[in-house]
Protein backbone atom coordinates (compact mmCIF):
# COMPACT_ATOMS: atom_id res chain seq x y z
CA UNK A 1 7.07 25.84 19.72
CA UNK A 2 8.73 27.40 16.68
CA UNK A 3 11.58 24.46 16.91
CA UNK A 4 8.44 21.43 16.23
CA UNK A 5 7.74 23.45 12.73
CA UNK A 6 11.59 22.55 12.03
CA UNK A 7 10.62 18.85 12.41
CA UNK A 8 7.52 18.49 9.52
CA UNK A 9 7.90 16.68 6.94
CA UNK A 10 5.83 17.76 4.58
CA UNK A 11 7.48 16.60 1.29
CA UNK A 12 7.12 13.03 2.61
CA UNK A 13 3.92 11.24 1.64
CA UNK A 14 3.10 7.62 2.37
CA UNK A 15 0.21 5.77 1.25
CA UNK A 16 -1.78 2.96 3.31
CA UNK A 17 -1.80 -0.16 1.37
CA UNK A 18 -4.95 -1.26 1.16
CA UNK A 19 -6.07 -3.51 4.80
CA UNK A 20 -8.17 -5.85 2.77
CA UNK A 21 -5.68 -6.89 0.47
CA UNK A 22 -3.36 -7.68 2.91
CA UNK A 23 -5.56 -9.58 5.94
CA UNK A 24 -7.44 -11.68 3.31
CA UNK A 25 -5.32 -14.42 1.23
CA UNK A 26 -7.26 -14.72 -2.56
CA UNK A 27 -8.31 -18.25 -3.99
CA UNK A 28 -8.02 -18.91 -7.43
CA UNK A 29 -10.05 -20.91 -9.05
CA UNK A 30 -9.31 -22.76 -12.39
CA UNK A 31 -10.56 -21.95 -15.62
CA UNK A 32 -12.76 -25.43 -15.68
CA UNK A 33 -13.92 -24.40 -11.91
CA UNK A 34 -14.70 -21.07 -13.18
CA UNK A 35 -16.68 -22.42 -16.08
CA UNK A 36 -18.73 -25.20 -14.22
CA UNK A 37 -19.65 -22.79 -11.27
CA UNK A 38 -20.99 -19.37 -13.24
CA UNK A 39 -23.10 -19.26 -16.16
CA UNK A 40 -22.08 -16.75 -18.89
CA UNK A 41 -24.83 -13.74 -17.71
CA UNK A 42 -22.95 -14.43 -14.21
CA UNK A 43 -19.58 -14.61 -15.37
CA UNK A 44 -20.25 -11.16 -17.63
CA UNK A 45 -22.03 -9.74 -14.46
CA UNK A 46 -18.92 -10.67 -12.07
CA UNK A 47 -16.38 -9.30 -14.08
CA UNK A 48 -18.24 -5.91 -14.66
CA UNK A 49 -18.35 -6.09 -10.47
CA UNK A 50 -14.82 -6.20 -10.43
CA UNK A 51 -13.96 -3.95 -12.79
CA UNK A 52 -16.12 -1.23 -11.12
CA UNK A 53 -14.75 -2.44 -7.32
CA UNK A 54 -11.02 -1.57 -9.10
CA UNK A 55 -12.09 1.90 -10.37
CA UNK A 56 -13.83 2.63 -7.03
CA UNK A 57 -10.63 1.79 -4.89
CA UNK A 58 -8.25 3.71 -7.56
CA UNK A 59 -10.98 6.63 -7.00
CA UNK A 60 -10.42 6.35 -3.42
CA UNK A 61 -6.71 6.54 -3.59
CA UNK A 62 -7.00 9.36 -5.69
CA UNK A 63 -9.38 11.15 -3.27
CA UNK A 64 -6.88 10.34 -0.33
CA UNK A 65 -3.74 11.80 -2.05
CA UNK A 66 -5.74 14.74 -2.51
CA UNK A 67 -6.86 15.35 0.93
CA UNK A 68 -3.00 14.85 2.16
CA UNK A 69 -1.95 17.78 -0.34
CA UNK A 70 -4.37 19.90 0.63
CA UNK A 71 -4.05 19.34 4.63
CA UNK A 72 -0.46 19.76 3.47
CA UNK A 73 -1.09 22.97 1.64
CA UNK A 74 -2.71 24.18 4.49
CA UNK A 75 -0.40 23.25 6.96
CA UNK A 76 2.83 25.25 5.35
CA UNK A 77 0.58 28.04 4.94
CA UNK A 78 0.05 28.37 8.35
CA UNK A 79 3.67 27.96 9.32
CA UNK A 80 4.24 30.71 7.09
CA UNK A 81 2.00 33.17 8.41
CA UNK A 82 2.96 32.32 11.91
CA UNK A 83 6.56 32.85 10.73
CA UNK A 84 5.84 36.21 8.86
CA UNK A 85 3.77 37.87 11.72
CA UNK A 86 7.17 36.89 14.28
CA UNK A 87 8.91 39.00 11.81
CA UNK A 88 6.73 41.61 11.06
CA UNK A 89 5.81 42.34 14.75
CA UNK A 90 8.84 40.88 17.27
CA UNK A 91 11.81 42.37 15.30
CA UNK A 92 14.03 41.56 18.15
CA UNK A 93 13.23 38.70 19.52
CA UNK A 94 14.39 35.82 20.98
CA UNK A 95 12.64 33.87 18.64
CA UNK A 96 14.04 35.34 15.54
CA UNK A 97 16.85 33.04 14.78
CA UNK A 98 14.40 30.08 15.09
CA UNK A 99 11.67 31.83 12.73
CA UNK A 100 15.13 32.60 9.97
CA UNK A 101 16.19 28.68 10.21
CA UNK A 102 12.65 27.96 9.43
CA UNK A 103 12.14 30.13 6.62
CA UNK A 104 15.73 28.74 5.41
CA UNK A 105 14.56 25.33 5.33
């Protein structure tokens, strides 16, 4: 069991891209199109849509990377502690050299 703590990576962080972004081609529309389809209270009212739907998803990213370092956090600390108590109370065992290669890396 000791030898799968050897194999976290930690340090390594990747972040999903974002599914909608990536399923869902955009269509742009020209600046006449634009003009002939929204009225100005609409146009004003889209744009301050979009500007909030960028904040939320940068919020959201934001919120993610913190939940990773902290599952993270907690995840070395527990390695930690399972590697101090080996030491503290199995002196001589078998699983020493594993626990010292851990604590090495």
């Amino acid at each position: 069991m000791l030898k799968t703590f050897l194999c976290l990576r930690i340090k390594e962080v990747e972040v999903k891209k974002d599914t909608e972004d990536i399923n869902k081609p955009k269509k742009f529309m020209t600046f006449k199109e634009k003009r002939k389809t929204l009225s100005r209270m609409q146009r004003k009212w889209k744009k301050a849509e979009e500007k909030l739907e960028r904040e939320l998803r940068e919020a959201e990213a934001s919120e993610s990377t913190e939940k990773k370092l902290k599952l993270h956090t907690e995840t070395l600390n527990i390695v930690f502690v399972t590697y101090f108590r080996i030491l503290k109370k199995a002196q001589r065992s078998p699983l020493l050299p594993a626990v010292l290669e851990g604590l090495a890396k």
